[in-house]
N, C-alpha and C. Protein backbone atom coordinates (compact mmCIF):
# COMPACT_ATOMS: atom_id res chain seq x y z
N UNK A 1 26.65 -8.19 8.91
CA UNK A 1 28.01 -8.66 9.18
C UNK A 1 28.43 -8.35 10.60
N UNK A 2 28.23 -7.36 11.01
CA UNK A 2 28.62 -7.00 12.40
C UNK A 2 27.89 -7.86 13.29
N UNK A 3 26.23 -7.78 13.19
CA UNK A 3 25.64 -8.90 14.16
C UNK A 3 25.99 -9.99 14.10
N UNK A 4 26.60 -10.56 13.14
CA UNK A 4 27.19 -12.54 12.35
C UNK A 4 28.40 -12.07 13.96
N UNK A 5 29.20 -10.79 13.57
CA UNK A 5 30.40 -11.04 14.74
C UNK A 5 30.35 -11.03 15.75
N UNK A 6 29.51 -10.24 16.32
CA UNK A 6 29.61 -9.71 17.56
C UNK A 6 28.02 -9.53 18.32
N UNK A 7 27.39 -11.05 17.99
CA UNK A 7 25.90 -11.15 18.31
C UNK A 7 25.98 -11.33 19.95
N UNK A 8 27.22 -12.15 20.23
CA UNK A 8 27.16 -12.32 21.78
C UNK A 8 27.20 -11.81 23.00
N UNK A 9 27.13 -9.95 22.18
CA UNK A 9 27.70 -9.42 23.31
C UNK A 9 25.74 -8.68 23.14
N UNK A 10 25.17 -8.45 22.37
CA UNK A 10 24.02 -8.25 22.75
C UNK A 10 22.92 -9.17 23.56
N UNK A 11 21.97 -8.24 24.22
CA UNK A 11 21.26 -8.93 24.78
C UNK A 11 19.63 -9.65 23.63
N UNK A 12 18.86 -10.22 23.92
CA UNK A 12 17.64 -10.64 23.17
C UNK A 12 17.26 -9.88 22.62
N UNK A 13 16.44 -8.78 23.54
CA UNK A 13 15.74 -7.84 23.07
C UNK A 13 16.44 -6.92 21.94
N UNK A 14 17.92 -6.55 21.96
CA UNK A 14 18.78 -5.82 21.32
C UNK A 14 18.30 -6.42 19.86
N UNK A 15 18.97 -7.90 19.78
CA UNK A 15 19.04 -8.78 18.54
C UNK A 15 17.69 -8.83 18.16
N UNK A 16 16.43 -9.21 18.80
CA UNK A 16 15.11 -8.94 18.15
C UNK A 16 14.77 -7.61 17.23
N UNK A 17 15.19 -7.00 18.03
CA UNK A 17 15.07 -5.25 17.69
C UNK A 17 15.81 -5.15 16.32
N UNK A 18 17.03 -5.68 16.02
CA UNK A 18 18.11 -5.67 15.18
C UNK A 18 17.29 -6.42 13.82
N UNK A 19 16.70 -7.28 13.95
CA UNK A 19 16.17 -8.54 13.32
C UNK A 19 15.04 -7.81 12.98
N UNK A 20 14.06 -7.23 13.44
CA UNK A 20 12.95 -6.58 12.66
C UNK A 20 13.42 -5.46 12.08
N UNK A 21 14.33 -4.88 12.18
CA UNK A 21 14.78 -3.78 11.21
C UNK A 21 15.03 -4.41 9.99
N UNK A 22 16.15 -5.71 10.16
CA UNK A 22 16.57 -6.15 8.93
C UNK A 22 15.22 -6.84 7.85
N UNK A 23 14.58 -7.25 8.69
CA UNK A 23 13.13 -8.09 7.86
C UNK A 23 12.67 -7.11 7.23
N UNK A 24 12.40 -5.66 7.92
CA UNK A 24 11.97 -4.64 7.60
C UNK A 24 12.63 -3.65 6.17
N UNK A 25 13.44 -3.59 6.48
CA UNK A 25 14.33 -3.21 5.24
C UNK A 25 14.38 -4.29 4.25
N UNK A 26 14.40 -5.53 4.46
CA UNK A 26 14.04 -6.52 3.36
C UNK A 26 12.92 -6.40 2.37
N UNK A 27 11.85 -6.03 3.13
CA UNK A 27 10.61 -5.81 2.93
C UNK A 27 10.28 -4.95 2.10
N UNK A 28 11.03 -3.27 2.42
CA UNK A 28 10.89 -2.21 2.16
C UNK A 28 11.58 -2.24 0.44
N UNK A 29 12.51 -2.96 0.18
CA UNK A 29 13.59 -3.52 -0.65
C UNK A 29 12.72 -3.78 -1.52
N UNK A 30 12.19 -5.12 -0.91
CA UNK A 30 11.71 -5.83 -2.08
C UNK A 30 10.39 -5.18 -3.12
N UNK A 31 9.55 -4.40 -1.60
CA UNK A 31 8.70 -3.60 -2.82
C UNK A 31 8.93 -2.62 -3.71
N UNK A 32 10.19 -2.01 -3.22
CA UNK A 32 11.08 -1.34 -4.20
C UNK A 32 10.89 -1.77 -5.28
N UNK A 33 11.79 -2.90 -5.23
CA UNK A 33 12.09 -3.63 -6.70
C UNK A 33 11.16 -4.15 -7.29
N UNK A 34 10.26 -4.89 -6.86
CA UNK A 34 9.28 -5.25 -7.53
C UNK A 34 7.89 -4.05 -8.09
N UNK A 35 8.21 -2.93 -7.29
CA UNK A 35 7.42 -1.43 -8.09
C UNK A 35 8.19 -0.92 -9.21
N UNK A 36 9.61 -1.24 -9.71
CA UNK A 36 10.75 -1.04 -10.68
C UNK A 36 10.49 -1.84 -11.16
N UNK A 37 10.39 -3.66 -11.53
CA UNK A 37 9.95 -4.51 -12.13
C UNK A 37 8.70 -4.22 -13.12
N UNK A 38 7.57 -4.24 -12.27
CA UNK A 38 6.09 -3.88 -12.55
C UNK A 38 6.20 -2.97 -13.47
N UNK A 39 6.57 -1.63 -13.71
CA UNK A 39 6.72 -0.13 -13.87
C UNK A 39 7.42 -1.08 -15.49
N UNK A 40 8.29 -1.45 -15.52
CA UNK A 40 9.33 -1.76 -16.52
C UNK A 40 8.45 -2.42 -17.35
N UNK A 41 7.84 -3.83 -16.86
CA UNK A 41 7.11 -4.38 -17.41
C UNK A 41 5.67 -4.10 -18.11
N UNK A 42 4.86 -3.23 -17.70
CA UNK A 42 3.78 -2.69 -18.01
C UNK A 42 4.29 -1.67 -19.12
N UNK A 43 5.33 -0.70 -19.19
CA UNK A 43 5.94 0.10 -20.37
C UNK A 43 6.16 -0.85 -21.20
N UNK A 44 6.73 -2.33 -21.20
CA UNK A 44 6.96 -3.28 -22.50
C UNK A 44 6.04 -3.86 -22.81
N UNK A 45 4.73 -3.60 -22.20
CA UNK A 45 3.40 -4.27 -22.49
C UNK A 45 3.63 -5.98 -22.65
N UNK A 46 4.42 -6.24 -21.06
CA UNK A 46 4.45 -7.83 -21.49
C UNK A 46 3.89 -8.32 -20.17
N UNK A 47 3.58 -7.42 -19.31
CA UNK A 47 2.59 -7.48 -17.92
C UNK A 47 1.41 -8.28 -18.30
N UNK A 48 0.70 -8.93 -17.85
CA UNK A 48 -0.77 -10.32 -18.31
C UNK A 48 -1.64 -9.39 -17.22
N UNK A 49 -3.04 -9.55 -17.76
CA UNK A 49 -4.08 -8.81 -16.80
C UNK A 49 -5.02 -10.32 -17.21
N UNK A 50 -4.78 -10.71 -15.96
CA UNK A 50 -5.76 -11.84 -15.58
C UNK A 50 -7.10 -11.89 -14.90
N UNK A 51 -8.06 -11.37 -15.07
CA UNK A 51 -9.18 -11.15 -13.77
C UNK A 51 -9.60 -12.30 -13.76
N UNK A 52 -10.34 -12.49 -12.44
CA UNK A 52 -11.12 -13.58 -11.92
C UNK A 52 -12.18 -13.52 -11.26
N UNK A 53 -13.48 -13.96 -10.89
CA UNK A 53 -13.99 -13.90 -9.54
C UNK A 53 -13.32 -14.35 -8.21
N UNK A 54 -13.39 -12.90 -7.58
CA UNK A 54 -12.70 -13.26 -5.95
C UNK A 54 -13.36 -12.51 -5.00
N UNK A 55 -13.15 -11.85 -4.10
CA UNK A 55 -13.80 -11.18 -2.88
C UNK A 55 -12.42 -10.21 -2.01
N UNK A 56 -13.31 -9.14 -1.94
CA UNK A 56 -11.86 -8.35 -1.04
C UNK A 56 -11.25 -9.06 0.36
N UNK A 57 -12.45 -9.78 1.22
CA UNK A 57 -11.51 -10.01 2.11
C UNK A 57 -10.87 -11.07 2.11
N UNK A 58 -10.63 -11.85 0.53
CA UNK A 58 -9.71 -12.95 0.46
C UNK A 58 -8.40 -12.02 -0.37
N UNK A 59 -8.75 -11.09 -0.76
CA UNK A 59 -7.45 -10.33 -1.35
C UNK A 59 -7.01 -9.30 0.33
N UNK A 60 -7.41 -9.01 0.72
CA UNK A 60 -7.44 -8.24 1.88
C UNK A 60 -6.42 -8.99 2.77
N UNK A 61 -6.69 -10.26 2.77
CA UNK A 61 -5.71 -11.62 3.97
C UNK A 61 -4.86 -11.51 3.56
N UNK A 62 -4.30 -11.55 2.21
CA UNK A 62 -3.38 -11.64 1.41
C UNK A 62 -2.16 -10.39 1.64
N UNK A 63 -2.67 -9.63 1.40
CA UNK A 63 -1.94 -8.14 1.94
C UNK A 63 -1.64 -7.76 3.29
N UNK A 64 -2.21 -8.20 4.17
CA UNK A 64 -2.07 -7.75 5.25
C UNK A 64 -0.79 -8.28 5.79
N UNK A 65 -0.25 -9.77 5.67
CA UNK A 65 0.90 -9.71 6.21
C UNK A 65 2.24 -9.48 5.82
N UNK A 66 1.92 -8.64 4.42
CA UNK A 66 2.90 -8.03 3.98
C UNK A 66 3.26 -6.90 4.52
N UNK A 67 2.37 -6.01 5.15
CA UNK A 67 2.55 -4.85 5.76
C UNK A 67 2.41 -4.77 7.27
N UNK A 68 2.17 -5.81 7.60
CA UNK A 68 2.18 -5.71 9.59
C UNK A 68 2.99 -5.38 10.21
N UNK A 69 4.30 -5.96 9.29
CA UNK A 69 6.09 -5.80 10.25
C UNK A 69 6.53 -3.92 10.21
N UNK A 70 5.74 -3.38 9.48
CA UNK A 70 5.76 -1.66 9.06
C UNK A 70 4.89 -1.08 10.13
N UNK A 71 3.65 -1.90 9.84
CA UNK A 71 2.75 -1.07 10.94
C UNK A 71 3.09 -0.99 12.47
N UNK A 72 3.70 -2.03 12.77
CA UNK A 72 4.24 -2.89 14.30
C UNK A 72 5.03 -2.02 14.55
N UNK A 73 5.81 -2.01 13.54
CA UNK A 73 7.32 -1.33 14.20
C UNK A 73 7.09 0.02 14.69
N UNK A 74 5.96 1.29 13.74
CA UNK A 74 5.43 2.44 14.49
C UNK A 74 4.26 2.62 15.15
N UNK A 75 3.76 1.12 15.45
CA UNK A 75 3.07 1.27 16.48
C UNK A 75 1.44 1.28 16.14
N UNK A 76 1.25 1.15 14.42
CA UNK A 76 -0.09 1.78 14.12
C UNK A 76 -1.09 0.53 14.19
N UNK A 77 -2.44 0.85 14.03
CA UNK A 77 -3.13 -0.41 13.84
C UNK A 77 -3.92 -0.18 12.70
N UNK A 78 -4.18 -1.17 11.90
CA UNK A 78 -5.01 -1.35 10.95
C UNK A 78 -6.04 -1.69 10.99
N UNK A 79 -6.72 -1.11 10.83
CA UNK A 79 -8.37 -1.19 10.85
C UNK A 79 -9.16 -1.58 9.96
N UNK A 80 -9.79 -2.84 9.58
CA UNK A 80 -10.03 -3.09 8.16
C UNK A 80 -11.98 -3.76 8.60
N UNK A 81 -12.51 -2.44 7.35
CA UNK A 81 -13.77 -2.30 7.77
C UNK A 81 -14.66 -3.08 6.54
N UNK A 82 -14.63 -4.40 5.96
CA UNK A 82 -15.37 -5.17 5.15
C UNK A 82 -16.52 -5.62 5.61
N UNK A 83 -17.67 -5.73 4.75
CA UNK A 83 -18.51 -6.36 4.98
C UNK A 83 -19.33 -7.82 5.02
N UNK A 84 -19.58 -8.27 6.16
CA UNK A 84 -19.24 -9.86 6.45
C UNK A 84 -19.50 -10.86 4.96
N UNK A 85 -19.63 -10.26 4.21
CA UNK A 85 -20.57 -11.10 3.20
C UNK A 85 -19.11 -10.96 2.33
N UNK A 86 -17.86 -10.38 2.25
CA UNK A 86 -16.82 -10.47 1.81
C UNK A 86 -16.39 -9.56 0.34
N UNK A 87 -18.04 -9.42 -0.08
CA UNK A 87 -17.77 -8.29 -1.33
C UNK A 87 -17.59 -8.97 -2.40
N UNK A 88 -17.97 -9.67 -3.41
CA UNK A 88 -17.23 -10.07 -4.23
C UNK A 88 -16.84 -9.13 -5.48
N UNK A 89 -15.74 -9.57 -6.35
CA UNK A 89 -15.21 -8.65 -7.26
C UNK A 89 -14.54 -9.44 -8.55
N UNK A 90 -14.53 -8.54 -9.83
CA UNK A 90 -13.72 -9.43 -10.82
C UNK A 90 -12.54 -8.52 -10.73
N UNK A 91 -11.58 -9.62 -10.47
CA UNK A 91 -10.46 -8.53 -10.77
C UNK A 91 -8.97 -9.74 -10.71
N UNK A 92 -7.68 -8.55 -11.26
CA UNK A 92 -6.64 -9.91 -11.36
C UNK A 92 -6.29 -9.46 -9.99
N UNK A 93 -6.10 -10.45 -9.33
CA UNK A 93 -5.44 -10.62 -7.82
C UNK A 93 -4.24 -10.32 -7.42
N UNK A 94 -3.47 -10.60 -8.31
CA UNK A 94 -1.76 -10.12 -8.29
C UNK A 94 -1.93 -8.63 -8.18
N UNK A 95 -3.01 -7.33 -9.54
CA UNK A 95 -2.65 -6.00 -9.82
C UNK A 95 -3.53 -5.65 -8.60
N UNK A 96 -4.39 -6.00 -7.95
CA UNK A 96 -5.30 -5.50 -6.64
C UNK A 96 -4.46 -5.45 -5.78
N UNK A 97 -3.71 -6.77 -5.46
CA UNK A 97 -2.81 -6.84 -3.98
C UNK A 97 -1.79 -5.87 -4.12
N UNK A 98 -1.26 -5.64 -5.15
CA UNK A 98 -0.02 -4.56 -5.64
C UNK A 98 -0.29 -2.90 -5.10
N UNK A 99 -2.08 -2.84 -5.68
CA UNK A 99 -2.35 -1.64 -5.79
C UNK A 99 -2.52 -1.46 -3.98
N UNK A 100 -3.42 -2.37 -3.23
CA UNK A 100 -3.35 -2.39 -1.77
C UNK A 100 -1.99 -2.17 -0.60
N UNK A 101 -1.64 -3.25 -1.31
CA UNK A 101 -0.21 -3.33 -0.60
C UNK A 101 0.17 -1.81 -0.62
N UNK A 102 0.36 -1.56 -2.28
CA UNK A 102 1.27 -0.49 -1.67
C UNK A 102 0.69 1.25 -1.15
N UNK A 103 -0.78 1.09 -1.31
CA UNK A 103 -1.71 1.86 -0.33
C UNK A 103 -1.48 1.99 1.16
N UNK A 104 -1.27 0.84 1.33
CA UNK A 104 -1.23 0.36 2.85
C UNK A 104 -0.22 0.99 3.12
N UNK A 105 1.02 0.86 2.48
CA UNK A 105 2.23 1.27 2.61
C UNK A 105 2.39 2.42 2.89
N UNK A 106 2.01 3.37 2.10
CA UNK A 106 2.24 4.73 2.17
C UNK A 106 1.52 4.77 3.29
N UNK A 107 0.12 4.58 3.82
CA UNK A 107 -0.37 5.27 4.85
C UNK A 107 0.04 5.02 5.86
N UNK A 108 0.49 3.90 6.21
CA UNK A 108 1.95 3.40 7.36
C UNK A 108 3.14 4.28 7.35
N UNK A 109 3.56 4.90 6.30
CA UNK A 109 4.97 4.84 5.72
C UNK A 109 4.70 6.71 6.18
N UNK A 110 3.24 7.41 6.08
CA UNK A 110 3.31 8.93 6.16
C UNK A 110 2.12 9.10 7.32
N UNK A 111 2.44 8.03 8.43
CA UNK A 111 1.34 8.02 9.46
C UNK A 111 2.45 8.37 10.99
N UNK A 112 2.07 9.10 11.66
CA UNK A 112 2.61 9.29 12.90
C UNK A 112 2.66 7.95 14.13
N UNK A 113 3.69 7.62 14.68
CA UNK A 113 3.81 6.26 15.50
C UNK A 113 2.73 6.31 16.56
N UNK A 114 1.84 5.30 16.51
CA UNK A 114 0.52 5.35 17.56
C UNK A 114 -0.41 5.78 16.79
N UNK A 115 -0.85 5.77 15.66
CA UNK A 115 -1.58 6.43 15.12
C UNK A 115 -2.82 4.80 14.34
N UNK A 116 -3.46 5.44 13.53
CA UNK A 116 -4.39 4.17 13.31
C UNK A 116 -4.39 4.21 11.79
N UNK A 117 -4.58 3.36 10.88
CA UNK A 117 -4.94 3.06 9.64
C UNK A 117 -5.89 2.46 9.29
N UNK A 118 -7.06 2.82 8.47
CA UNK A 118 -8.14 2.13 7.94
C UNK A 118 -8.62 2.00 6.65
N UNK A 119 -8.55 0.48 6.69
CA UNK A 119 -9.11 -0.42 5.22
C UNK A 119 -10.35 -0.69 5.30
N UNK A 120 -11.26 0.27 4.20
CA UNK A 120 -12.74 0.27 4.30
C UNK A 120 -13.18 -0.05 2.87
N UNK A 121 -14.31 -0.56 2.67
CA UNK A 121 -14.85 -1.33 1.51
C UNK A 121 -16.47 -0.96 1.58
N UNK A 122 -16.75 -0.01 0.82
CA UNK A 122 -18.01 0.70 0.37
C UNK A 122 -18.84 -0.20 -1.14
N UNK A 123 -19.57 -0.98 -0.73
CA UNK A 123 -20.79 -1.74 -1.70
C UNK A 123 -22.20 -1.64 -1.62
N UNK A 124 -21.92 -0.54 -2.68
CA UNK A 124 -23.41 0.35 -3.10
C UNK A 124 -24.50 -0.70 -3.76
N UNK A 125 -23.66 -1.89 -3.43
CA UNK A 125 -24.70 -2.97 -4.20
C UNK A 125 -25.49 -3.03 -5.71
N UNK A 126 -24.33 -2.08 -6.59
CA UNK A 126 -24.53 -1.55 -7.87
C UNK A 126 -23.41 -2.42 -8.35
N UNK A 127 -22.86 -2.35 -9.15
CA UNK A 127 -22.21 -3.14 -9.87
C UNK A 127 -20.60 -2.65 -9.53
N UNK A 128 -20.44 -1.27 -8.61
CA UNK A 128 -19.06 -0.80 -8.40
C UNK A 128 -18.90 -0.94 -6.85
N UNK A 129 -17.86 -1.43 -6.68
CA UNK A 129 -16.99 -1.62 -5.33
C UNK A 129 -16.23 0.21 -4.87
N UNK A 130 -15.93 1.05 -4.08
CA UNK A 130 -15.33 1.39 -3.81
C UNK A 130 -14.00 1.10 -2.35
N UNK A 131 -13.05 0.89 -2.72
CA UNK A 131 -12.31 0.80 -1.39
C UNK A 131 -11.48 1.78 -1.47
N UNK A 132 -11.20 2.09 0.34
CA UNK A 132 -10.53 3.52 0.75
C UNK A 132 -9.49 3.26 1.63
N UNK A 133 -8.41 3.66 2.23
CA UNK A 133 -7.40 3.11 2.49
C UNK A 133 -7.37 4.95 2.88
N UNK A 134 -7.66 5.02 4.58
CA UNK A 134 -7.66 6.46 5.40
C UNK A 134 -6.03 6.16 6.28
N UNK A 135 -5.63 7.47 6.56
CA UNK A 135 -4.45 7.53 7.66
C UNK A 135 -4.95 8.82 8.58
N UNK A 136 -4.60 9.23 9.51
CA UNK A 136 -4.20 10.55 10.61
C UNK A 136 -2.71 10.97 10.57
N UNK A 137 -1.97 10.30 9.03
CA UNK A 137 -0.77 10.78 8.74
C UNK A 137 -0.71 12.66 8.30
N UNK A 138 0.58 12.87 7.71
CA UNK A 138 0.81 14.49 8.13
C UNK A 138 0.29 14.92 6.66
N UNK A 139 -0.70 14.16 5.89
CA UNK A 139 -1.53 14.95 4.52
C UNK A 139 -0.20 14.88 3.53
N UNK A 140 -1.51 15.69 2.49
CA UNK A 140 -0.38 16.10 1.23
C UNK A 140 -1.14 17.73 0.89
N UNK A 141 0.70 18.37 0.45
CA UNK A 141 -0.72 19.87 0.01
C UNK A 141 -1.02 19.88 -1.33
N UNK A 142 -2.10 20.73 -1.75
CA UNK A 142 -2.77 20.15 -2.77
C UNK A 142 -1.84 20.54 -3.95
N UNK A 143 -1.21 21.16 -3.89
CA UNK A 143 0.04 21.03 -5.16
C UNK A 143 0.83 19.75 -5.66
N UNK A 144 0.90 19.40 -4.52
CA UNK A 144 1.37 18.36 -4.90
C UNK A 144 0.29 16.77 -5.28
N UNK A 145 -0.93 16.91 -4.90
CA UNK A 145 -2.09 16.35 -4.95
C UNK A 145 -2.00 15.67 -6.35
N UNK A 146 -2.07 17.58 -7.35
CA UNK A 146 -2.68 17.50 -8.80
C UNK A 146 -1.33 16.15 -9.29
N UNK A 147 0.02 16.21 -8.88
CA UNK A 147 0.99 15.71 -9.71
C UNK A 147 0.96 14.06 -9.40
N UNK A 148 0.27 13.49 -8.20
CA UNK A 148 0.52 12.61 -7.52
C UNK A 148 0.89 11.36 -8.35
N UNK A 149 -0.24 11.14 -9.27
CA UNK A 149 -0.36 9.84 -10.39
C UNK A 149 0.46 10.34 -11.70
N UNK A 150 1.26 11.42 -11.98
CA UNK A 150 1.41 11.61 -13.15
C UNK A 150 3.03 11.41 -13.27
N UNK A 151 3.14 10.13 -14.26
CA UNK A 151 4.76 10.25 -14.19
C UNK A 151 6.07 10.97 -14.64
N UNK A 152 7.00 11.31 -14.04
CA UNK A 152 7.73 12.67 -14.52
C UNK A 152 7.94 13.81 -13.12
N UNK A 153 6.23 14.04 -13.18
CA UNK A 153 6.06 14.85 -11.90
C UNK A 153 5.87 14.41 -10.96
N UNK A 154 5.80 12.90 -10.84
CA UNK A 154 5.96 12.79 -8.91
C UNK A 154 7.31 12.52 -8.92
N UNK A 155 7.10 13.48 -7.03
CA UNK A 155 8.92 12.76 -6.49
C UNK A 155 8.88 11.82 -5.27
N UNK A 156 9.91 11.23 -4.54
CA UNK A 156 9.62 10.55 -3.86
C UNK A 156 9.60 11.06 -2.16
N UNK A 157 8.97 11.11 -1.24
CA UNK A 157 8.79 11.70 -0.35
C UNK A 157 9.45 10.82 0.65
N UNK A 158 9.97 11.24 1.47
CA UNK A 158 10.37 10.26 2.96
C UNK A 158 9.39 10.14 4.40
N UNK A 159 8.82 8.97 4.64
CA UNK A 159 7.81 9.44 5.63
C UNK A 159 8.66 9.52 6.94
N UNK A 160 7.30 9.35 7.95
CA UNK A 160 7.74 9.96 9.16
C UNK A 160 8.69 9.39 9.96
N UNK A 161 9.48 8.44 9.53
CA UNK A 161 10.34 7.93 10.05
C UNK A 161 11.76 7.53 9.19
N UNK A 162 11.37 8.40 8.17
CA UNK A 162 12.71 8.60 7.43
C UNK A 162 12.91 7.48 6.11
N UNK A 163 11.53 6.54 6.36
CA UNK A 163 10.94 5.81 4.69
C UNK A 163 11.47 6.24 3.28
N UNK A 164 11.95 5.19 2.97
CA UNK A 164 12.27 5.66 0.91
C UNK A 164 11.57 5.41 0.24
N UNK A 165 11.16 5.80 -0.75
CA UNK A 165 10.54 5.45 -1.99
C UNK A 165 11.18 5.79 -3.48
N UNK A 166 10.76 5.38 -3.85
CA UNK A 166 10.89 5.26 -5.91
C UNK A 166 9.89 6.65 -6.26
N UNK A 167 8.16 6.82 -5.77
CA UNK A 167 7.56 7.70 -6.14
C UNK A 167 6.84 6.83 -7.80
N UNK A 168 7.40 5.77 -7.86
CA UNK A 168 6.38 4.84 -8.49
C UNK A 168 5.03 3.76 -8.27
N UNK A 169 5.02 3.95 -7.20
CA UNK A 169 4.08 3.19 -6.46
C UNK A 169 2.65 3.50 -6.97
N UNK A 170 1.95 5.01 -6.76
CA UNK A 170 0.89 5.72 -7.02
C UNK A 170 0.76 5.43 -8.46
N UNK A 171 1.73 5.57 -9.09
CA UNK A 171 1.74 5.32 -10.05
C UNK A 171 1.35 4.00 -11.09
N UNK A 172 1.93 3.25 -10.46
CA UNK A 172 1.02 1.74 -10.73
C UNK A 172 0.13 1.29 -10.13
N UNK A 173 -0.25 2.07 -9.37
CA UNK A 173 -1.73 2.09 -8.61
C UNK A 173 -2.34 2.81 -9.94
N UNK A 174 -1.74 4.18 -10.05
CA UNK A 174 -3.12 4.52 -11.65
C UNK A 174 -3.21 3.43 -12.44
N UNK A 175 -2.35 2.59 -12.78
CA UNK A 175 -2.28 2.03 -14.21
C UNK A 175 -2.84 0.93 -14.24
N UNK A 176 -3.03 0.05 -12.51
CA UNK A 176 -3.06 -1.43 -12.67
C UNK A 176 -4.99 -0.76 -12.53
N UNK A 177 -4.89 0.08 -11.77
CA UNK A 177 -6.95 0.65 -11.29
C UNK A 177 -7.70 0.33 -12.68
N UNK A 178 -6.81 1.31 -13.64
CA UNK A 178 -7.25 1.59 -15.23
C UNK A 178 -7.47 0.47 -16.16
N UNK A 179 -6.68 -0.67 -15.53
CA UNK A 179 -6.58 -1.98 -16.55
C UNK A 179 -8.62 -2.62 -16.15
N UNK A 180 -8.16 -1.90 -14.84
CA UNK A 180 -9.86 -2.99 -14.54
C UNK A 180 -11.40 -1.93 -14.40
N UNK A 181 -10.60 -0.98 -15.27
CA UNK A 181 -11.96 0.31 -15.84
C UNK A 181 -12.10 0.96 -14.53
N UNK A 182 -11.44 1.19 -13.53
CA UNK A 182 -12.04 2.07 -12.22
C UNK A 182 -10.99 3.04 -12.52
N UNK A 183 -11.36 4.09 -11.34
CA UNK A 183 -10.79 5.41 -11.47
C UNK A 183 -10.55 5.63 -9.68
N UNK A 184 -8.92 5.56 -9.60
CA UNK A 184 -8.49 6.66 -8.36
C UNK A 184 -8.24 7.58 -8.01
N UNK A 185 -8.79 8.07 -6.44
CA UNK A 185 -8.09 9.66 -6.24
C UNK A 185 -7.81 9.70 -5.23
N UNK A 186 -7.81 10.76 -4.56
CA UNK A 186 -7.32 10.92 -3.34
C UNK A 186 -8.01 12.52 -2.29
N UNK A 187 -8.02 12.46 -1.09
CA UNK A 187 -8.56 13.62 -0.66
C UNK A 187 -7.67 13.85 0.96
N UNK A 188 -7.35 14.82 0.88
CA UNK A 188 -6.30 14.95 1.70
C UNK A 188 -6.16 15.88 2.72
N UNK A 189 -5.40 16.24 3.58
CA UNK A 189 -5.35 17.92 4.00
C UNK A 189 -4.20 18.08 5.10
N UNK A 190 -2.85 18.52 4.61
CA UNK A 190 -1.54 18.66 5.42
C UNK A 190 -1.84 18.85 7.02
N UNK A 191 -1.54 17.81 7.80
CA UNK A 191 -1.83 17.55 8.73
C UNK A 191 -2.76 17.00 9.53
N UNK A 192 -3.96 16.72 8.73
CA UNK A 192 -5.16 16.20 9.17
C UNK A 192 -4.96 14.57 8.29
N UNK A 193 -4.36 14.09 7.69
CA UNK A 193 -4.59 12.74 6.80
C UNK A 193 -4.20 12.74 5.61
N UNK A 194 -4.92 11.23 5.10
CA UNK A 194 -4.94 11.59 3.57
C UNK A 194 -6.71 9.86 3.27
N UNK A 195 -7.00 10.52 2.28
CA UNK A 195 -7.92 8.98 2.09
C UNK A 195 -7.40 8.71 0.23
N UNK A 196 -6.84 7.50 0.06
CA UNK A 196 -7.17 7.48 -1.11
C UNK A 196 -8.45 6.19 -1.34
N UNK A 197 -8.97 6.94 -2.58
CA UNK A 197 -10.18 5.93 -2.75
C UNK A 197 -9.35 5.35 -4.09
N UNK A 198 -10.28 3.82 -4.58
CA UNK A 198 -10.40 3.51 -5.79
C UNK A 198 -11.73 2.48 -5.87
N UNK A 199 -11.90 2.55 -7.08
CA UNK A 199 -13.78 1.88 -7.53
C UNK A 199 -12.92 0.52 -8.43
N UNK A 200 -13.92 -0.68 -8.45
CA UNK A 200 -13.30 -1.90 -9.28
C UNK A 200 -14.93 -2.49 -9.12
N UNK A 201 -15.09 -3.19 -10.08
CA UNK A 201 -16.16 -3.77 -10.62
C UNK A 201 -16.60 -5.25 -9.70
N UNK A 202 -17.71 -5.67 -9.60
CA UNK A 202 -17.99 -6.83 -8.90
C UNK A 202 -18.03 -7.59 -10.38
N UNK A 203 -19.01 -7.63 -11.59
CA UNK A 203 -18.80 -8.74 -12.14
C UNK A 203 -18.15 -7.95 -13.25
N UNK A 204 -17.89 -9.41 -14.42
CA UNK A 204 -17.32 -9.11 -15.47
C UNK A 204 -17.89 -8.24 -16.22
């Protein structure tokens, strides 16, 4: 409302600046709500688990420009380490991008400005995919490690730039991993990072 009034007295750069905050907070919003949605829906067991044959770096495209306007704004870069052959995987595409996205998120969201983020994809050429999703953000200590996925006991943390969360996110990361038989964790160390891994199946 204030920028609707009084846009004329700023300069470009001001109003650009103004304008990626708001996209940004849009953004931040919407995965809110839609991690409150998800969360709601999966407790009424009316959530659909659809798998398909697909490939990470066509789910990978998909995610990424959901989270660029986060990474941009502190400066980080994403580093995304697939292998040219693309990986293929069975999995539902909607609960992967959910579980990525909001991977991505956090490691943006608890990463220092200038810092780097990396999306890596490990294929042991066995029948399991692992992907890892690293930061040079400020860690977790391991107390809080054990509670991370368990609901009740997580809380929501503010990252380094003063980020909100629900503290449901991790959380439907356990649940949507579990629908497609893999198992996540995480390895960490207050001030040095954090990596979370998760494993998902190539065929049915």
């Amino acid at each position: 409302m204030v920028l609707l009034e009084s846009y004329q007295q700023y300069d470009k750069e001001t109003i650009q600046s103004i304008l990626i905050d708001l996209k940004q907070s849009g953004e931040n919003a919407y995965i809110l709500l839609e991690n409150l949605l998800n969360w709601s829906r999966s407790q009424r067991g009316t959530i659909e688990f659809n798998p398909v044959e697909t490939n990470v770096s066509e789910m990978f495209g998909m995610v990424l420009p959901q989270v660029s306007s986060s990474a941009k704004k502190k400066n980080i870069q994403i580093i995304e380490k697939i292998p040219q052959t693309g990986v293929p995987i069975f999995a539902d595409i909607n609960m992967l991008s959910l579980v990525c996205r909001n991977l991505l998120t956090n490691a943006i969201k608890f990463s220092n400005h200038g810092s780097k983020v990396w999306f890596e994809v490990n294929d042991d050429e066995n029948d399991v995919v692992t992907i890892s999703i690293s930061d040079q953000g400020i860690g977790i200590e391991l107390d809080k490690i054990k509670s991370l996925f368990n609901f009740g006991e997580n809380t929501a943390t503010e990252g380094t730039a003063g980020e909100k969360g629900t503290g449901l996110g991790l959380i439907l990361c356990k649940e949507f991993v579990s629908k497609h038989k893999g198992e996540i964790w995480v390895e960490s160390e207050p001030g040095k990072g954090s990596t979370f891994f998760f494993n998902i199946h190539k065929h049915k």
